[in-house]
C-alpha atoms as a PDB file:
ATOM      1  CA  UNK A   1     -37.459  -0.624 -36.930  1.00  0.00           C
ATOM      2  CA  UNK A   2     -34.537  -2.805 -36.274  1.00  0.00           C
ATOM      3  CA  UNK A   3     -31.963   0.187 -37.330  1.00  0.00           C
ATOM      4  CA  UNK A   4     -33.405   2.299 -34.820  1.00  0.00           C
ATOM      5  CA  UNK A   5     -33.399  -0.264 -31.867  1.00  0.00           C
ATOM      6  CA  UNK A   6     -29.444  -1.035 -32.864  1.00  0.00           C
ATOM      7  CA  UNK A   7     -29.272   2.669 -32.772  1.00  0.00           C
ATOM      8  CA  UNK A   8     -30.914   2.907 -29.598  1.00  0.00           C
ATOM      9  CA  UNK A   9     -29.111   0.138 -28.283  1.00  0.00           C
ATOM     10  CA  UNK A  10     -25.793   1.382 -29.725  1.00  0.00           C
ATOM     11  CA  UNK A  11     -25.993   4.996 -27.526  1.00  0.00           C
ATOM     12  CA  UNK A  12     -27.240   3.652 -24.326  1.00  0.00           C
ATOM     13  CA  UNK A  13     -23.814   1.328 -24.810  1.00  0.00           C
ATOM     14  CA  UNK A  14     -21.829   4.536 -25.876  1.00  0.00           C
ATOM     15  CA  UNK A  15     -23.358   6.822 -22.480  1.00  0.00           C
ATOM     16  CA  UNK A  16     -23.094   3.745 -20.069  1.00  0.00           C
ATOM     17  CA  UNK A  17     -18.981   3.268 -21.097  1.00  0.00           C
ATOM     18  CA  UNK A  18     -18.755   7.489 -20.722  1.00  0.00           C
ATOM     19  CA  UNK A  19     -20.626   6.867 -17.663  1.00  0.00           C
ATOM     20  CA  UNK A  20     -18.318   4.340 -16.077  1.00  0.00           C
ATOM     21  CA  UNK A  21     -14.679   5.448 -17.923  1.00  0.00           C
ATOM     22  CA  UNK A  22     -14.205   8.509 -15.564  1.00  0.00           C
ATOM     23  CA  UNK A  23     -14.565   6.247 -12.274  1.00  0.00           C
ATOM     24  CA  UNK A  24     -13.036   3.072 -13.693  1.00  0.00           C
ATOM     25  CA  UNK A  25      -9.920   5.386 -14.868  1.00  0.00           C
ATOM     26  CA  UNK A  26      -9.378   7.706 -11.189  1.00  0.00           C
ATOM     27  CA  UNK A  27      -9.832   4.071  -9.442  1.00  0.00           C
ATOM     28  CA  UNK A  28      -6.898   2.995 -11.790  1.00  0.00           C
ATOM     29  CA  UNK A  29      -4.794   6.371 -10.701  1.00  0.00           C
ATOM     30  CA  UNK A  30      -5.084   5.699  -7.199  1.00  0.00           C
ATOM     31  CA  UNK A  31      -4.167   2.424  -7.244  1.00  0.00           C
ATOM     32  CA  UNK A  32      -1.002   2.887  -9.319  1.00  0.00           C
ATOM     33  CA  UNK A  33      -0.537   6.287  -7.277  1.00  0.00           C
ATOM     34  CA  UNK A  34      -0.957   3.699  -3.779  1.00  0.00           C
ATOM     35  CA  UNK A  35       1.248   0.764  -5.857  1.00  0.00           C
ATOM     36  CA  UNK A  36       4.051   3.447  -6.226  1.00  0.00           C
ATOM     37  CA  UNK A  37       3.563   4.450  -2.655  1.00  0.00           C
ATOM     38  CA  UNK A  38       3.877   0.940  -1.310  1.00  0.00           C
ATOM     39  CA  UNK A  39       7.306   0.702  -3.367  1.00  0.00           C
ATOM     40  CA  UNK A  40       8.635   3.802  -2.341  1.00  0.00           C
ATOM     41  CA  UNK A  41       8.107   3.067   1.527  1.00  0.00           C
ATOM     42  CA  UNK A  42       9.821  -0.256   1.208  1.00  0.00           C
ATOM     43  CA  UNK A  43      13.170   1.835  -0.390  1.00  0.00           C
ATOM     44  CA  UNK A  44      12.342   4.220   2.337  1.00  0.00           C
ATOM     45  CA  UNK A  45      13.174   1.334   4.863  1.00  0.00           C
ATOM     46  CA  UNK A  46      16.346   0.380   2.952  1.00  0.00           C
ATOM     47  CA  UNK A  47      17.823   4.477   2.668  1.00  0.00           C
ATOM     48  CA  UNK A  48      16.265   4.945   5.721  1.00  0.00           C
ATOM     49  CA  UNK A  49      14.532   7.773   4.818  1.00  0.00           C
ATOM     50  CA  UNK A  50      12.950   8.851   8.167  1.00  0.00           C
ATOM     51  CA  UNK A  51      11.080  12.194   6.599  1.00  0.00           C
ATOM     52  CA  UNK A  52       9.079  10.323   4.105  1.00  0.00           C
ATOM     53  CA  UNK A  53       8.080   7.732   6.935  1.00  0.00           C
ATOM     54  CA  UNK A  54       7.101  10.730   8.678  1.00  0.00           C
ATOM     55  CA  UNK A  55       4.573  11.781   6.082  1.00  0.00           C
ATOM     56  CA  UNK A  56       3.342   8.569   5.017  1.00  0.00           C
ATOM     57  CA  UNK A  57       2.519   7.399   8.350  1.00  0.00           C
ATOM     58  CA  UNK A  58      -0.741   9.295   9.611  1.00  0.00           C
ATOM     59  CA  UNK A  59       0.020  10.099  13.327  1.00  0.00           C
ATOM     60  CA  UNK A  60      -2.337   7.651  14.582  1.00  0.00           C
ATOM     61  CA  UNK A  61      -0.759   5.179  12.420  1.00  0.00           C
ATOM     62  CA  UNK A  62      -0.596   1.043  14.446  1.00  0.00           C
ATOM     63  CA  UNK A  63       1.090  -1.973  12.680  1.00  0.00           C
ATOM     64  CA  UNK A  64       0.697  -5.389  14.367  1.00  0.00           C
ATOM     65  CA  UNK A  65       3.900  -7.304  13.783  1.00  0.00           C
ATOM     66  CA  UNK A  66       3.850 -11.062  12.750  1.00  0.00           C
ATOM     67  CA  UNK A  67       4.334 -11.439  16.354  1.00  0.00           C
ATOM     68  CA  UNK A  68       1.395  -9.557  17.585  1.00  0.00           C
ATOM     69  CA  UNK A  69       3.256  -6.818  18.864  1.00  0.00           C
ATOM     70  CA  UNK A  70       1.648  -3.332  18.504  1.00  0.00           C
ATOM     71  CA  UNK A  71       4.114  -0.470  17.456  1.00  0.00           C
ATOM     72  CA  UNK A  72       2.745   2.828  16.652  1.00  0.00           C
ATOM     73  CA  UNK A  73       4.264   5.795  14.152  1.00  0.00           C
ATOM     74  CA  UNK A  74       6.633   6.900  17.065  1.00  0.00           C
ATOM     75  CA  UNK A  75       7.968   3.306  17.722  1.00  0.00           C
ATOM     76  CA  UNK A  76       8.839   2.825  13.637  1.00  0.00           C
ATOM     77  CA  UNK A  77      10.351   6.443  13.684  1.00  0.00           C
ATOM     78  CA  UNK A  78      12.518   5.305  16.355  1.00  0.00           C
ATOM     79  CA  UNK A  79      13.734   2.023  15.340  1.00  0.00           C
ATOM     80  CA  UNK A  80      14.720   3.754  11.736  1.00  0.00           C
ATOM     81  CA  UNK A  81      16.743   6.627  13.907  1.00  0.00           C
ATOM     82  CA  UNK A  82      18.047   3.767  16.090  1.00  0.00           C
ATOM     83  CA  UNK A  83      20.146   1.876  13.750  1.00  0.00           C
ATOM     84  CA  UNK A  84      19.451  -1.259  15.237  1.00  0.00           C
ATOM     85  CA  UNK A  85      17.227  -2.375  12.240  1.00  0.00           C
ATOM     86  CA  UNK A  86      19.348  -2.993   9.200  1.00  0.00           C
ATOM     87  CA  UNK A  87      17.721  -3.615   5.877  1.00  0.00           C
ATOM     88  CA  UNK A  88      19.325  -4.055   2.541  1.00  0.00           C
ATOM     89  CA  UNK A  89      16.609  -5.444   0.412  1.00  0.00           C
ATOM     90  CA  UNK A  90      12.972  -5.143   0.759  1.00  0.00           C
ATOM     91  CA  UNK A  91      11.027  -6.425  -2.206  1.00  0.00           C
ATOM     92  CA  UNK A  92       7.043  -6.304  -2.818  1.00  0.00           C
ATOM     93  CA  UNK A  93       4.942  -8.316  -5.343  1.00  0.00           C
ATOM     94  CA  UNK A  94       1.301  -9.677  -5.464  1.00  0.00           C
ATOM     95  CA  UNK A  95       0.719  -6.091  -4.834  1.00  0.00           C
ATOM     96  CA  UNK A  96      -3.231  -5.238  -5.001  1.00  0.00           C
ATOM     97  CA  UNK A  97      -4.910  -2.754  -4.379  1.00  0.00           C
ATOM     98  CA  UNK A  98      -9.205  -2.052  -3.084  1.00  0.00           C
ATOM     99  CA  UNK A  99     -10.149   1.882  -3.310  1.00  0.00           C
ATOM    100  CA  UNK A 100     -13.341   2.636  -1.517  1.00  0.00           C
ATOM    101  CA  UNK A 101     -13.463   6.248  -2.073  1.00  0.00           C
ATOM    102  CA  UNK A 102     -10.913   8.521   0.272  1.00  0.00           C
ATOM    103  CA  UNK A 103      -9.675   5.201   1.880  1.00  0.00           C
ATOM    104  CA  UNK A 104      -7.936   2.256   0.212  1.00  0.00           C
ATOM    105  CA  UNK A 105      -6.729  -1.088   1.877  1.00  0.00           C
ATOM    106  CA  UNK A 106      -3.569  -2.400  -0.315  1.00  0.00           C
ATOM    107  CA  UNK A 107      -2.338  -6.616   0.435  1.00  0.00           C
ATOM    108  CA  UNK A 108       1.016  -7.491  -0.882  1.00  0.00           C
ATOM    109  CA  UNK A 109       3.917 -10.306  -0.404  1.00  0.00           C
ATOM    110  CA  UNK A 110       7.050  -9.439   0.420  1.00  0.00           C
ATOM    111  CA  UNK A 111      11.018 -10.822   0.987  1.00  0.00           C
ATOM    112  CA  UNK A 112      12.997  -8.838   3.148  1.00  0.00           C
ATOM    113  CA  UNK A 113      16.502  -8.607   3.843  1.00  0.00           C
ATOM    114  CA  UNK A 114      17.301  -7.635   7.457  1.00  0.00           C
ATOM    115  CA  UNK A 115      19.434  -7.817  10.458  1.00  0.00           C
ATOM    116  CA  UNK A 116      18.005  -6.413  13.547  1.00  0.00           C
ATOM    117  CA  UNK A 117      20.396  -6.072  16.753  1.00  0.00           C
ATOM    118  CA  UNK A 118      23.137  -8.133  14.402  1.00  0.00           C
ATOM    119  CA  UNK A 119      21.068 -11.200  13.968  1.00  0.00           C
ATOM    120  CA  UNK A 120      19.481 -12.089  10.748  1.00  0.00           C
ATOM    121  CA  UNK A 121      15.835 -12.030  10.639  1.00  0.00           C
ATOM    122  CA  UNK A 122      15.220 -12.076   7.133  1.00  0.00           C
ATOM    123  CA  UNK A 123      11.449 -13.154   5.847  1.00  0.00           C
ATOM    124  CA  UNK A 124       8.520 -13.502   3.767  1.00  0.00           C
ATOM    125  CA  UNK A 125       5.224 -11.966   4.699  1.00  0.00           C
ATOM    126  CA  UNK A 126       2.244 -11.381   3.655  1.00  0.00           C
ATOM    127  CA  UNK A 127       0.801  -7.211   4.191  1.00  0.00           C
ATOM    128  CA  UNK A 128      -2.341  -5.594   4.169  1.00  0.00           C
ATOM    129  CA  UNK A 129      -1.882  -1.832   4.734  1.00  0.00           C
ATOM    130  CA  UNK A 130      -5.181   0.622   4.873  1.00  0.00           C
ATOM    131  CA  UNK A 131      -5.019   4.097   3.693  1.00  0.00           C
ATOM    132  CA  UNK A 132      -6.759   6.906   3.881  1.00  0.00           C
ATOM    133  CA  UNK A 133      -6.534   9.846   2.021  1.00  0.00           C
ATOM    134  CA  UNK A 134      -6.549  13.757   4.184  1.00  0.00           C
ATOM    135  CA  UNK A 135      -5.574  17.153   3.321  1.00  0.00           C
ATOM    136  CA  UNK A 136      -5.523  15.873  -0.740  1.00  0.00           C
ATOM    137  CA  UNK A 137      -2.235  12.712   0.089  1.00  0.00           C
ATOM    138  CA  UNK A 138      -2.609   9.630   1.129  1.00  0.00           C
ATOM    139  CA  UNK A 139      -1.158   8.329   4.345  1.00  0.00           C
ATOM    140  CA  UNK A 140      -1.469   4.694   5.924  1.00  0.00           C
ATOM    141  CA  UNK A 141      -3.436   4.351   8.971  1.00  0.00           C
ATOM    142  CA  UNK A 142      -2.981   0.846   9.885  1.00  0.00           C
ATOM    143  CA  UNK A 143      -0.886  -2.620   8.670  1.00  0.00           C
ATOM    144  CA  UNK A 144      -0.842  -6.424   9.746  1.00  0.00           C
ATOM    145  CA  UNK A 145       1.803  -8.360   8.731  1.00  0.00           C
ATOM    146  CA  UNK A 146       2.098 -12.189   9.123  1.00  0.00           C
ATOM    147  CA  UNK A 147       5.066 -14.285   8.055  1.00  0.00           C
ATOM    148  CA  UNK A 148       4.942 -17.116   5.256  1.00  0.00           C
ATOM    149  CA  UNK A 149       6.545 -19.751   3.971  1.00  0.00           C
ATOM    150  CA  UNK A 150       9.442 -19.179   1.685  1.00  0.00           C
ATOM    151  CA  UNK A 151       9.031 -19.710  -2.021  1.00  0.00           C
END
């Protein structure tokens, strides 16, 4: 009797972990697919790179700056084309990352290395960016940022 209840026991264990791997593991490919993301927009800002802004911002994409100012996919296209905004170093970490099915909201910390309009406005902040995923890639729909005190 008790070999059969282990035995029991043992393949409702076995189909629950099947059950579960296949989510557990795609939730683990989009968040290392958004983590890699994340990373690559940050070099973006330093290269420039004004085409892969342009995809990874949806078109109704709004960031509100530490400052509260609103600036909207057009605005950060832009500033990059402007020249105005010059970054050399924009590093992420405490990166994590919440999938809720085709959408995703990602918080990180950040230092950043940057001179807008000549002056130095180099800072820490703290992100949260939500994504969504359309037409099978994910683009970012929205980020906050808010400054914090240097480590």
């Amino acid at each position: 009797m008790k070999s059969t209840a282990i035995a029991v026991s043992m393949v409702v264990l076995i189909l629950t972990v099947q059950a579960q791997t296949p989510v557990q593991t795609k939730s683990r490919g989009v968040e290392q697919e958004l983590i890699k993301l994340e990373n690559e927009w940050a070099d973006a800002w330093v290269k420039y790179d004004v085409a892969f802004f342009d995809q990874i911002m949806a078109d109704d994409y709004i960031w509100t700056s530490p400052e509260g100012d609103v600036w909207t996919k057009a605005d950060n296209m832009e500033l990059a084309k402007s020249g105005e905004d010059v970054i050399t170093s924009w590093v992420l970490s405490e990166v994590k990352v919440h999938v809720y099915g085709d959408a995703a909201v990602v918080t990180c910390r950040d230092i950043i290395k940057e001179k807008y309009k000549d002056k130095d406005v180099s800072n820490q902040n703290r992100w949260t960016h939500v994504w969504v995923k359309r037409a099978g890639r994910w683009q970012c729909v929205a980020a906050h940022s808010s400054k914090t005190a240097r480590k």
